[in-house]
PDB file of N, CA and C in Angstrom:
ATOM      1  N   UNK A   1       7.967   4.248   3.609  1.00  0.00           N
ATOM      2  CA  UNK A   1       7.750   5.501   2.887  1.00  0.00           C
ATOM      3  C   UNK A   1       7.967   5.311   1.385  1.00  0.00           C
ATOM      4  N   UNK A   2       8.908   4.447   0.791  1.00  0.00           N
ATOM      5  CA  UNK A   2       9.315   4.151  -0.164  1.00  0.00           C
ATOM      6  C   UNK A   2       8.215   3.245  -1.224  1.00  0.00           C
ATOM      7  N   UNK A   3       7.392   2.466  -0.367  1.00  0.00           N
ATOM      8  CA  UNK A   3       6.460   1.777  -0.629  1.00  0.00           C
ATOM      9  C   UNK A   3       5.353   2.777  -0.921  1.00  0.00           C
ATOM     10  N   UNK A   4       5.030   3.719  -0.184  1.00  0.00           N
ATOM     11  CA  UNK A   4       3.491   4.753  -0.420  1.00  0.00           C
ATOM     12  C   UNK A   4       4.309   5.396  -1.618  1.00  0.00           C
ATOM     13  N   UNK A   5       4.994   5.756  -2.204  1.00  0.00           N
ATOM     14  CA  UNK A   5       5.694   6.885  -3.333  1.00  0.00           C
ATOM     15  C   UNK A   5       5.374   5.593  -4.677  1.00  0.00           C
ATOM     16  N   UNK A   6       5.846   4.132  -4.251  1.00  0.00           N
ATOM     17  CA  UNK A   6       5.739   3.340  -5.342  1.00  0.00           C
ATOM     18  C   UNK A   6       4.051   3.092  -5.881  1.00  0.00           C
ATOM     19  N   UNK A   7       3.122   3.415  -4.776  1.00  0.00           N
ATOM     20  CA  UNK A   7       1.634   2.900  -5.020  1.00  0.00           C
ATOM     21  C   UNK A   7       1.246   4.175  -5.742  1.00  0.00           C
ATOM     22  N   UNK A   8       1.586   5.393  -5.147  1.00  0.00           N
ATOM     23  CA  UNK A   8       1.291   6.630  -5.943  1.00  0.00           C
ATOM     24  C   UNK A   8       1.789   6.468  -6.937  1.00  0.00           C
ATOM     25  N   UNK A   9       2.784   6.529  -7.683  1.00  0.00           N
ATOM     26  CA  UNK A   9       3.097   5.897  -9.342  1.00  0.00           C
ATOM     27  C   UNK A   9       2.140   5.422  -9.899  1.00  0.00           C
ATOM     28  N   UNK A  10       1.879   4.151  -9.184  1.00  0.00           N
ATOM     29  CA  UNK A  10       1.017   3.090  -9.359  1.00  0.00           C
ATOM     30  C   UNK A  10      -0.390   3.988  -9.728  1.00  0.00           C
ATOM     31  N   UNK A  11      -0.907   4.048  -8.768  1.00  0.00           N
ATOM     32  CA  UNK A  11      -2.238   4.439  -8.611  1.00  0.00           C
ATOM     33  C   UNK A  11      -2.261   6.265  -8.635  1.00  0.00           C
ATOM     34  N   UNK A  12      -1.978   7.148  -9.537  1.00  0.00           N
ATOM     35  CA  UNK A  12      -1.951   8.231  -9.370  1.00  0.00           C
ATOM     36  C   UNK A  12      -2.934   9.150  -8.889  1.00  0.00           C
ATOM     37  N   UNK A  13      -4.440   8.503  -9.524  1.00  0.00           N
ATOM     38  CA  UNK A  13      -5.564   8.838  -9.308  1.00  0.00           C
ATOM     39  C   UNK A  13      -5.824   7.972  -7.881  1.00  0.00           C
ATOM     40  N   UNK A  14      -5.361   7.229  -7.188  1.00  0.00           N
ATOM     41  CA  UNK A  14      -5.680   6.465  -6.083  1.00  0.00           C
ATOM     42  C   UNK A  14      -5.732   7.387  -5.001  1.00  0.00           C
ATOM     43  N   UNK A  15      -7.329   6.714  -4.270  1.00  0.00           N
ATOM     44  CA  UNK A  15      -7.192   8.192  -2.968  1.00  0.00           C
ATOM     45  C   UNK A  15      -6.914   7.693  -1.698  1.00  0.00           C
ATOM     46  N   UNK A  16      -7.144   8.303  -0.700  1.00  0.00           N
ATOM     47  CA  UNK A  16      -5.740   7.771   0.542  1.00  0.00           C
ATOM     48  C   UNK A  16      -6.283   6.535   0.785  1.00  0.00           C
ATOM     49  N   UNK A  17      -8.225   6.465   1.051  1.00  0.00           N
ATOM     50  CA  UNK A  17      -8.345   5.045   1.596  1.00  0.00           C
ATOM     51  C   UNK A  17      -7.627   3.818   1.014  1.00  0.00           C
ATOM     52  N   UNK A  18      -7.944   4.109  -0.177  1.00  0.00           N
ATOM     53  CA  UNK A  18      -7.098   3.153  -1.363  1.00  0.00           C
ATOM     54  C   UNK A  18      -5.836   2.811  -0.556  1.00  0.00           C
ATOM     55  N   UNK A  19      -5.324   3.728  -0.545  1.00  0.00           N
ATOM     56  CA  UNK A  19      -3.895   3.378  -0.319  1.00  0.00           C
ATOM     57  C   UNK A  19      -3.793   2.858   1.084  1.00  0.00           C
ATOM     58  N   UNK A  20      -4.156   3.408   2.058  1.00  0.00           N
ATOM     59  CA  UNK A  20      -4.227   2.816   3.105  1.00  0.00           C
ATOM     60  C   UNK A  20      -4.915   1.350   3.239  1.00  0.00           C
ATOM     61  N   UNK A  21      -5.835   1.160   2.372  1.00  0.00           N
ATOM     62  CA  UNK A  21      -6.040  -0.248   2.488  1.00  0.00           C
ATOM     63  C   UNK A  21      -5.198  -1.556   1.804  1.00  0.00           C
ATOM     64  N   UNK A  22      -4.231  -0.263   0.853  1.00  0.00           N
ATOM     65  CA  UNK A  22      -3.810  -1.092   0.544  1.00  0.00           C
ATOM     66  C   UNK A  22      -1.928  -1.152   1.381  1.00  0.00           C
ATOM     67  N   UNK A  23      -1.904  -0.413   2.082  1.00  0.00           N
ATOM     68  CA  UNK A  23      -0.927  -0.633   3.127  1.00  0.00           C
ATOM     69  C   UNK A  23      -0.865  -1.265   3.785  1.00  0.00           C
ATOM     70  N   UNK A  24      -2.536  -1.838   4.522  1.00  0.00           N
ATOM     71  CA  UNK A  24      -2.693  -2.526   5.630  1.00  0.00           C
ATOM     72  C   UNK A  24      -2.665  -4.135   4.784  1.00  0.00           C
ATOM     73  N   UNK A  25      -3.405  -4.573   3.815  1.00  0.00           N
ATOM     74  CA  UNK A  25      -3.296  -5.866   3.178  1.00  0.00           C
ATOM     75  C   UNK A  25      -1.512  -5.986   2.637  1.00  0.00           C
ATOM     76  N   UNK A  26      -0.491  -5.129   2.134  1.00  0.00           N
ATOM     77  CA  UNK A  26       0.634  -5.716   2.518  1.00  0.00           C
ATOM     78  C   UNK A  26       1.260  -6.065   3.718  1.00  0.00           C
ATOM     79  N   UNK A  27       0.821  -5.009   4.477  1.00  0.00           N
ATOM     80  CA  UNK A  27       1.823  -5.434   6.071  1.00  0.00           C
ATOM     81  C   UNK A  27       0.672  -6.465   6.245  1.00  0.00           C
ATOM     82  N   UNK A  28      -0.328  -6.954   6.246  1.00  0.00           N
ATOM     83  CA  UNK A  28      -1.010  -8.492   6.621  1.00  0.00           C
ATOM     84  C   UNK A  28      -0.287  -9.497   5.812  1.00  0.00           C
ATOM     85  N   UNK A  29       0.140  -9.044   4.779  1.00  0.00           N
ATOM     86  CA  UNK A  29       1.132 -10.176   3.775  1.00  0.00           C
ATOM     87  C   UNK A  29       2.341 -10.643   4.384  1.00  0.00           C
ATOM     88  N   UNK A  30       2.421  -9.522   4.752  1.00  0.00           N
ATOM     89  CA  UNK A  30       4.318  -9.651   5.374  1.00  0.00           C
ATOM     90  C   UNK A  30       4.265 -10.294   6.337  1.00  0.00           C
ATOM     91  N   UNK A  31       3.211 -10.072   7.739  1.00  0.00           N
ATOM     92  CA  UNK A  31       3.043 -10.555   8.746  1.00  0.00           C
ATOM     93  C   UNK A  31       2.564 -12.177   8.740  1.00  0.00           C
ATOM     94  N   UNK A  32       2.126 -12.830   7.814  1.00  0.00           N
ATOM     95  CA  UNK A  32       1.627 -14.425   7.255  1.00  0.00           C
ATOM     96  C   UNK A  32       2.790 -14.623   6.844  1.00  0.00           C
ATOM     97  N   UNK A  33       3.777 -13.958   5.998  1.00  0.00           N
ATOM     98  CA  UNK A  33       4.998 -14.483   5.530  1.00  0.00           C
ATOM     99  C   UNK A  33       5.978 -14.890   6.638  1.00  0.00           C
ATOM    100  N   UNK A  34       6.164 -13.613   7.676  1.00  0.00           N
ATOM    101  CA  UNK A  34       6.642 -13.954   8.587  1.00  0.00           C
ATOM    102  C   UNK A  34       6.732 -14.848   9.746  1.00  0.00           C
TER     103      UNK A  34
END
C-alpha cells in the first residue's frame, strides 16, 4: 500500500493502468530477486 501512495507522488497524473503495470513489473522484480 505504501508502495501505490509512493508511485502516486511519483506519477500524479499517472492512471491506474500505469500503475498497475507498474505494480506488476516490480513484484516480477522482486520475484527474479528472490
Amino acid at each position: 500500500q505504501k508502495k501505490l501512495l509512493k508511485w502516486q507522488l511519483a506519477h500524479p497524473c499517472g492512471t491506474f493502468d500505469e500503475c498497475a503495470d507498474w505494480l506488476r513489473e516490480s513484484n516480477a522484480k522482486r520475484l527474479k530477486c528472490s
